[in-house]
N, C-alpha and C. Protein backbone atom coordinates (compact mmCIF):
# COMPACT_ATOMS: atom_id res chain seq x y z
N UNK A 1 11.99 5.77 5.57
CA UNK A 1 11.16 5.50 4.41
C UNK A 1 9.91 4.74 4.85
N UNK A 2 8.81 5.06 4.08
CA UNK A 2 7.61 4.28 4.35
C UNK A 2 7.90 2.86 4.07
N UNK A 3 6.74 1.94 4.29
CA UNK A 3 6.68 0.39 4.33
C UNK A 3 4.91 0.45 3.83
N UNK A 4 4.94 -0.88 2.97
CA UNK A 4 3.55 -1.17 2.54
C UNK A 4 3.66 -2.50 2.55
N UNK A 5 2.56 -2.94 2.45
CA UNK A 5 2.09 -4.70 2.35
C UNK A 5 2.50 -5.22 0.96
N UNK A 6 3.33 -6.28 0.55
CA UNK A 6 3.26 -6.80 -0.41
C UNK A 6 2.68 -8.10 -0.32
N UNK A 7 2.28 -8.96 -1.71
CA UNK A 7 1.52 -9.86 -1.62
C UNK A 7 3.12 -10.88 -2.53
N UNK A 8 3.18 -11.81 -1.17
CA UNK A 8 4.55 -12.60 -1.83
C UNK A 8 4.41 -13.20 -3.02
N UNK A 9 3.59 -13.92 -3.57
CA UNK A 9 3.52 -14.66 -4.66
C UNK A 9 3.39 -13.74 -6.40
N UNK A 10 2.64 -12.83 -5.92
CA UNK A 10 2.12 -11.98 -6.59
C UNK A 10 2.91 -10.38 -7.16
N UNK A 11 3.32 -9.78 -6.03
CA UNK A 11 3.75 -8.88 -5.51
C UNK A 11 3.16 -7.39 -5.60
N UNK A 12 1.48 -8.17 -5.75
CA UNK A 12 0.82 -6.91 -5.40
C UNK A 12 0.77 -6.37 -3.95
N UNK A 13 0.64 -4.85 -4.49
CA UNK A 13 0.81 -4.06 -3.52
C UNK A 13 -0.54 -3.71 -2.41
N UNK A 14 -0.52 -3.69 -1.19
CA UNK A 14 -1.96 -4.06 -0.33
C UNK A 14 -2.64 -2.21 -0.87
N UNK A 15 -4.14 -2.00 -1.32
CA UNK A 15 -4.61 -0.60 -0.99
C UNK A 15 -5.92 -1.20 -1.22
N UNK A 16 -6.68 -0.09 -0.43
CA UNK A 16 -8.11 0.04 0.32
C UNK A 16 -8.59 1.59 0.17
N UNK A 17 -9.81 1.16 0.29
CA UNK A 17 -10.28 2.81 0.44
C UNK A 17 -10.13 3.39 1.93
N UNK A 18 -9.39 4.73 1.98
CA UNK A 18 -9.66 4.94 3.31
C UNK A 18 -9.99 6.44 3.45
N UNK A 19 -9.78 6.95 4.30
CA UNK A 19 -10.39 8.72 4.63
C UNK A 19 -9.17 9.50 4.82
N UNK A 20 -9.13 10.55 4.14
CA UNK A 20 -8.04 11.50 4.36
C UNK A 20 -8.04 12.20 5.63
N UNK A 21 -7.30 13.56 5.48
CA UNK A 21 -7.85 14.54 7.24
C UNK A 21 -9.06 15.13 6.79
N UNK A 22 -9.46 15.34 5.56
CA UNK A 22 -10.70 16.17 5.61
C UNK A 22 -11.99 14.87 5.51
N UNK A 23 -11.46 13.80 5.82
CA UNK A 23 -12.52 12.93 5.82
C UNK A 23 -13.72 12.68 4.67
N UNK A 24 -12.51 12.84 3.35
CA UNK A 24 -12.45 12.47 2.18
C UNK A 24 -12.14 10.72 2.09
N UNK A 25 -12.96 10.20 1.25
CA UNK A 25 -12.73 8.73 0.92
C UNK A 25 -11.67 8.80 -0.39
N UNK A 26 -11.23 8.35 -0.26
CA UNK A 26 -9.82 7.97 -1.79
C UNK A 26 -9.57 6.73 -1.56
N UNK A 27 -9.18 5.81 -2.71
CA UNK A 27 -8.61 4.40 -2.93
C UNK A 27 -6.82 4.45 -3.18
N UNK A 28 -6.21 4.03 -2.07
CA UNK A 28 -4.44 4.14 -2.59
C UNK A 28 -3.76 3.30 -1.31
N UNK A 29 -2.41 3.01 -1.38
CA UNK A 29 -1.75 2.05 -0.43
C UNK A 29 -2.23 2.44 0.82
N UNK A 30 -1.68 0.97 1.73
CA UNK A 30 -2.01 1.47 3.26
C UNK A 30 -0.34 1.55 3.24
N UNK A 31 -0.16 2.56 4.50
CA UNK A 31 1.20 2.41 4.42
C UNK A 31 1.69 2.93 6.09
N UNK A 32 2.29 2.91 6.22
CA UNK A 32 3.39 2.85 7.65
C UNK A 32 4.54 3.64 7.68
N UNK A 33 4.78 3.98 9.07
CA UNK A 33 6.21 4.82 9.23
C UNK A 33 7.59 3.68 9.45
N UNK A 34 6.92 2.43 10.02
CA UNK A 34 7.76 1.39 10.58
C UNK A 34 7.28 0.13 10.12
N UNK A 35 8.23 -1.17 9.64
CA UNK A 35 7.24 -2.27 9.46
C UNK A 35 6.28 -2.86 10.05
N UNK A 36 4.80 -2.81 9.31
CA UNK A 36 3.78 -3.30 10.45
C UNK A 36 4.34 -4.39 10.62
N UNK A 37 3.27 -4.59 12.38
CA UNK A 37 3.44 -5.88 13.04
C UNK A 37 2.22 -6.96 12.16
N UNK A 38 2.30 -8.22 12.97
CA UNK A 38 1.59 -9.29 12.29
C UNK A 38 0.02 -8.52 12.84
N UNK A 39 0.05 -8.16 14.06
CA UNK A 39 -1.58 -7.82 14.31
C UNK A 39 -2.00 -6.24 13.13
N UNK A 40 -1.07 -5.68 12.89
CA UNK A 40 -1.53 -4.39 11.77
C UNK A 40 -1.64 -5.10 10.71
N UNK A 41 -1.09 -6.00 9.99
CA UNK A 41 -1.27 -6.65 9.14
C UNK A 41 -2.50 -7.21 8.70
N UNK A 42 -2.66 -7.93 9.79
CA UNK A 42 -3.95 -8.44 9.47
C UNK A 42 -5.38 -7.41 9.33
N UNK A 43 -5.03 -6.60 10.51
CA UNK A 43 -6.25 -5.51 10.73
C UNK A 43 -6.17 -4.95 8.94
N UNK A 44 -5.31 -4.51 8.72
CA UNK A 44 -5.43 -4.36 7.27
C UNK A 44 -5.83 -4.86 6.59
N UNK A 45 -5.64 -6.21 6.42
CA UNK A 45 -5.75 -7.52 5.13
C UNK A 45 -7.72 -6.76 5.57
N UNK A 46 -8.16 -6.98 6.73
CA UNK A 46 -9.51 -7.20 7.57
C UNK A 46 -10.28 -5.78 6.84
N UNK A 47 -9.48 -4.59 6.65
CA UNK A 47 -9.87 -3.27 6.49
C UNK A 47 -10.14 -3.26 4.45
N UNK A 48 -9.28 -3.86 3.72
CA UNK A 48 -8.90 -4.28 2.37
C UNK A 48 -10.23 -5.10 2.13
N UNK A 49 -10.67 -5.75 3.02
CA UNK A 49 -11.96 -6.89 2.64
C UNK A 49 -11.49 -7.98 1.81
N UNK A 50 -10.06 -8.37 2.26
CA UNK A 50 -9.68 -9.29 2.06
C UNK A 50 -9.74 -10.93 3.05
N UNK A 51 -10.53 -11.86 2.93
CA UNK A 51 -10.82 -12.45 3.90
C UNK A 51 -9.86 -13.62 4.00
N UNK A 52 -9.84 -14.78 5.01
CA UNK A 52 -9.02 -15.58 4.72
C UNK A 52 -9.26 -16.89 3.55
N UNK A 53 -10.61 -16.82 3.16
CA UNK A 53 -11.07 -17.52 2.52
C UNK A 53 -10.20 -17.58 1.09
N UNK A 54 -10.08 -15.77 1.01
CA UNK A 54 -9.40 -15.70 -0.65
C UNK A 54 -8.15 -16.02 -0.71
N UNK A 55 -8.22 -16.56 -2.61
CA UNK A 55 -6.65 -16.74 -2.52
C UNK A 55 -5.62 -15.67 -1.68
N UNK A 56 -5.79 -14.75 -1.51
CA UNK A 56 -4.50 -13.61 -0.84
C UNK A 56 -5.21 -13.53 0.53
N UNK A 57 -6.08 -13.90 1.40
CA UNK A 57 -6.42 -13.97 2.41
C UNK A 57 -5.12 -14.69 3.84
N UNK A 58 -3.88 -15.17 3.20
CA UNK A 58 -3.03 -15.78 4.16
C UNK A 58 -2.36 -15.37 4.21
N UNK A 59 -2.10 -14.41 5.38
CA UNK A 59 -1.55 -13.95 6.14
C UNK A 59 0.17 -14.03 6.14
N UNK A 60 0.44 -15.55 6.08
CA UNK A 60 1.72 -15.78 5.88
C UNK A 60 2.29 -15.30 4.27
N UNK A 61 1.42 -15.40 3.29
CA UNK A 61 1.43 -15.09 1.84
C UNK A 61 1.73 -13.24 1.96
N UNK A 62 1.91 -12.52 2.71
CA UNK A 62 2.12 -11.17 2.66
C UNK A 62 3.16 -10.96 3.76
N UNK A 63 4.05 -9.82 3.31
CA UNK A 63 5.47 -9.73 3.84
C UNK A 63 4.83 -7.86 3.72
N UNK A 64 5.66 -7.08 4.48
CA UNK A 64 6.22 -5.55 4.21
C UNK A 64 7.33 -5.12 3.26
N UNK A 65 7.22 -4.28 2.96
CA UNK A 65 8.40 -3.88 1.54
C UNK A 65 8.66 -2.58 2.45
N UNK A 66 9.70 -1.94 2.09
CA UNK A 66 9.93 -0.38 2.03
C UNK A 66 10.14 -0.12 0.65
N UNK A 67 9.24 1.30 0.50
CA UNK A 67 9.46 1.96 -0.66
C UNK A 67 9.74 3.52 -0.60
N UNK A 68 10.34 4.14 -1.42
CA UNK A 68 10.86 5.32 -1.23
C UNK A 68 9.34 6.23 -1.44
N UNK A 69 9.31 7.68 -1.26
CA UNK A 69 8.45 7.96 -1.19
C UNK A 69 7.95 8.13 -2.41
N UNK A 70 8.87 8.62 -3.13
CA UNK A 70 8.33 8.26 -4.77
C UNK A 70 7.76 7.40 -5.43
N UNK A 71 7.99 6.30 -4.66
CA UNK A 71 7.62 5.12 -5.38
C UNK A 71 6.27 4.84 -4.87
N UNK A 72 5.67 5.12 -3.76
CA UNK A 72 4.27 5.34 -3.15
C UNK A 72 3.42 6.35 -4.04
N UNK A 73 4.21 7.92 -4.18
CA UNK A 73 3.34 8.02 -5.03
C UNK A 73 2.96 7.88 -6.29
N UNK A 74 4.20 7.18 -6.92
CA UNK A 74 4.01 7.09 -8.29
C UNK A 74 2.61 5.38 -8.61
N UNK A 75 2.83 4.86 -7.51
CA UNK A 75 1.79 3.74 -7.21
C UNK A 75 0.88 4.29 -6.86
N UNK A 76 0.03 5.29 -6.37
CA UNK A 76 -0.80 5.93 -5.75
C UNK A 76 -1.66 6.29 -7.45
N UNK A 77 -0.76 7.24 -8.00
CA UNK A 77 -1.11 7.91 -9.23
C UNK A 77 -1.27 6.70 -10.28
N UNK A 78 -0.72 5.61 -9.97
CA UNK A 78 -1.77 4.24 -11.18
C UNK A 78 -2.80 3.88 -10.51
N UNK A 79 -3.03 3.65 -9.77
CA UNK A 79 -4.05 3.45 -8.96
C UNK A 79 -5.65 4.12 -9.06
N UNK A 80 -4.96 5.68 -9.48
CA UNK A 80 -6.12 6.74 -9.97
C UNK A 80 -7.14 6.48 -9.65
N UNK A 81 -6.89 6.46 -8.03
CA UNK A 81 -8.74 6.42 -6.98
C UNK A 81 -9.41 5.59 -7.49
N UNK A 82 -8.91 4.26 -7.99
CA UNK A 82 -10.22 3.23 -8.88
C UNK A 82 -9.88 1.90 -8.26
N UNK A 83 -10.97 1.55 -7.39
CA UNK A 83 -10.44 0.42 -6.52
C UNK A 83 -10.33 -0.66 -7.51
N UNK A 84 -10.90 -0.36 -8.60
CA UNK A 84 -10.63 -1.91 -9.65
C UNK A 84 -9.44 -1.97 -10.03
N UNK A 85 -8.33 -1.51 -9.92
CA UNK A 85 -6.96 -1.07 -10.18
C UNK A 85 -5.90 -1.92 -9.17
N UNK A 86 -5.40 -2.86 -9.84
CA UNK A 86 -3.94 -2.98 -8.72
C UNK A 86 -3.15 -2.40 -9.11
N UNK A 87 -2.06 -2.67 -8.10
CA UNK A 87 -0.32 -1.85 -8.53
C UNK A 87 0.06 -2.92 -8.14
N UNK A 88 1.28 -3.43 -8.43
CA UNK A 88 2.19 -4.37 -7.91
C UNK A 88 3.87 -3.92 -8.10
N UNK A 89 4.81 -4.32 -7.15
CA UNK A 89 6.34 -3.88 -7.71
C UNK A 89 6.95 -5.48 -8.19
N UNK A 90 6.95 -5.93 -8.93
CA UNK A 90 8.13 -7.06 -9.29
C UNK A 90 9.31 -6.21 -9.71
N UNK A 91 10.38 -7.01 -9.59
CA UNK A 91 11.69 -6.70 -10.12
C UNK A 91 12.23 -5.06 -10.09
N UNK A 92 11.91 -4.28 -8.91
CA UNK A 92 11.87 -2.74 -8.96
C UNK A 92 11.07 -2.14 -9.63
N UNK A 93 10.06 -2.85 -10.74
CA UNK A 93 9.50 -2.07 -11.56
C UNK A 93 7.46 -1.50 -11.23
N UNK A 94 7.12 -1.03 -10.48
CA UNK A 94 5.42 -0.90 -10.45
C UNK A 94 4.91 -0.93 -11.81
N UNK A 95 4.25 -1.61 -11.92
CA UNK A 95 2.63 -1.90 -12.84
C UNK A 95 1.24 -2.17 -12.19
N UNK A 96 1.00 -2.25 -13.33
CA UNK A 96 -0.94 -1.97 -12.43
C UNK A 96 -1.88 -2.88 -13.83
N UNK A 97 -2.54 -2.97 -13.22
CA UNK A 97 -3.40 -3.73 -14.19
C UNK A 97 -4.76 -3.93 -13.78
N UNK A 98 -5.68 -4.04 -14.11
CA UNK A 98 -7.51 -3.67 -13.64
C UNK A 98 -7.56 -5.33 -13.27
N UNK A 99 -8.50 -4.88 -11.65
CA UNK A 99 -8.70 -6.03 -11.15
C UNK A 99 -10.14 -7.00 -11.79
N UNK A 100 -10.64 -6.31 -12.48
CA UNK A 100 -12.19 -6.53 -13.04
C UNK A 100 -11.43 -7.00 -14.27
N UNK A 101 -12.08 -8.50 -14.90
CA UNK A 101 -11.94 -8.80 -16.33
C UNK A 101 -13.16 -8.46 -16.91
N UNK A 102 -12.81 -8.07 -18.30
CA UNK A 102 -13.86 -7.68 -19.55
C UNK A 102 -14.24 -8.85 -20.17
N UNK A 103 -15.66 -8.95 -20.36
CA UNK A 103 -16.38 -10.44 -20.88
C UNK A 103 -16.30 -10.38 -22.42
């Protein structure tokens, strides 16, 4: 089963924009065949434009999950290519909620 970044406190799920094989840009999890190490981790947090400055910038504050593959894409499909979009899993359950507040 795949593995993705979770955010411990939070338990949002780590995604970034990245390039498909046709070298298509899309916004959805980073994800792994094996649990990343601490150096993929970070290269990620680094790739996310997540810095250490921000609250979720610490390193120690993010763990790996495994998720079935369903559950990647059913997080993928809330996500709906809109980087203003998180997903998070608490309690087995994914939700999502817009990272941008309305004034």
């Amino acid at each position: 089963m795949p593995y993705v970044m979770t955010h411990s406190p939070s338990g949002t799920l780590l995604a970034c924009i990245q390039r498909n094989s046709y070298k298509l840009a899309y916004y959805g999890l980073l994800i792994w065949e094996h649990p990343p190490s601490l150096v993929q981790m970070s290269e990620a947090l680094a790739e996310a434009a997540i810095e250490q400055g921000d609250p979720a910038g610490s390193l120690e504050s993010w763990s790996s999950r495994e998720l079935s593959e369903h559950e990647i894409k059913m997080a993928n499909v809330k996500l709906r290519n809109d980087p203003s979009r998180v997903v998070a899993f608490r309690d087995g359950v994914l939700s999502v909620e817009s990272s941008v507040q309305s004034e």
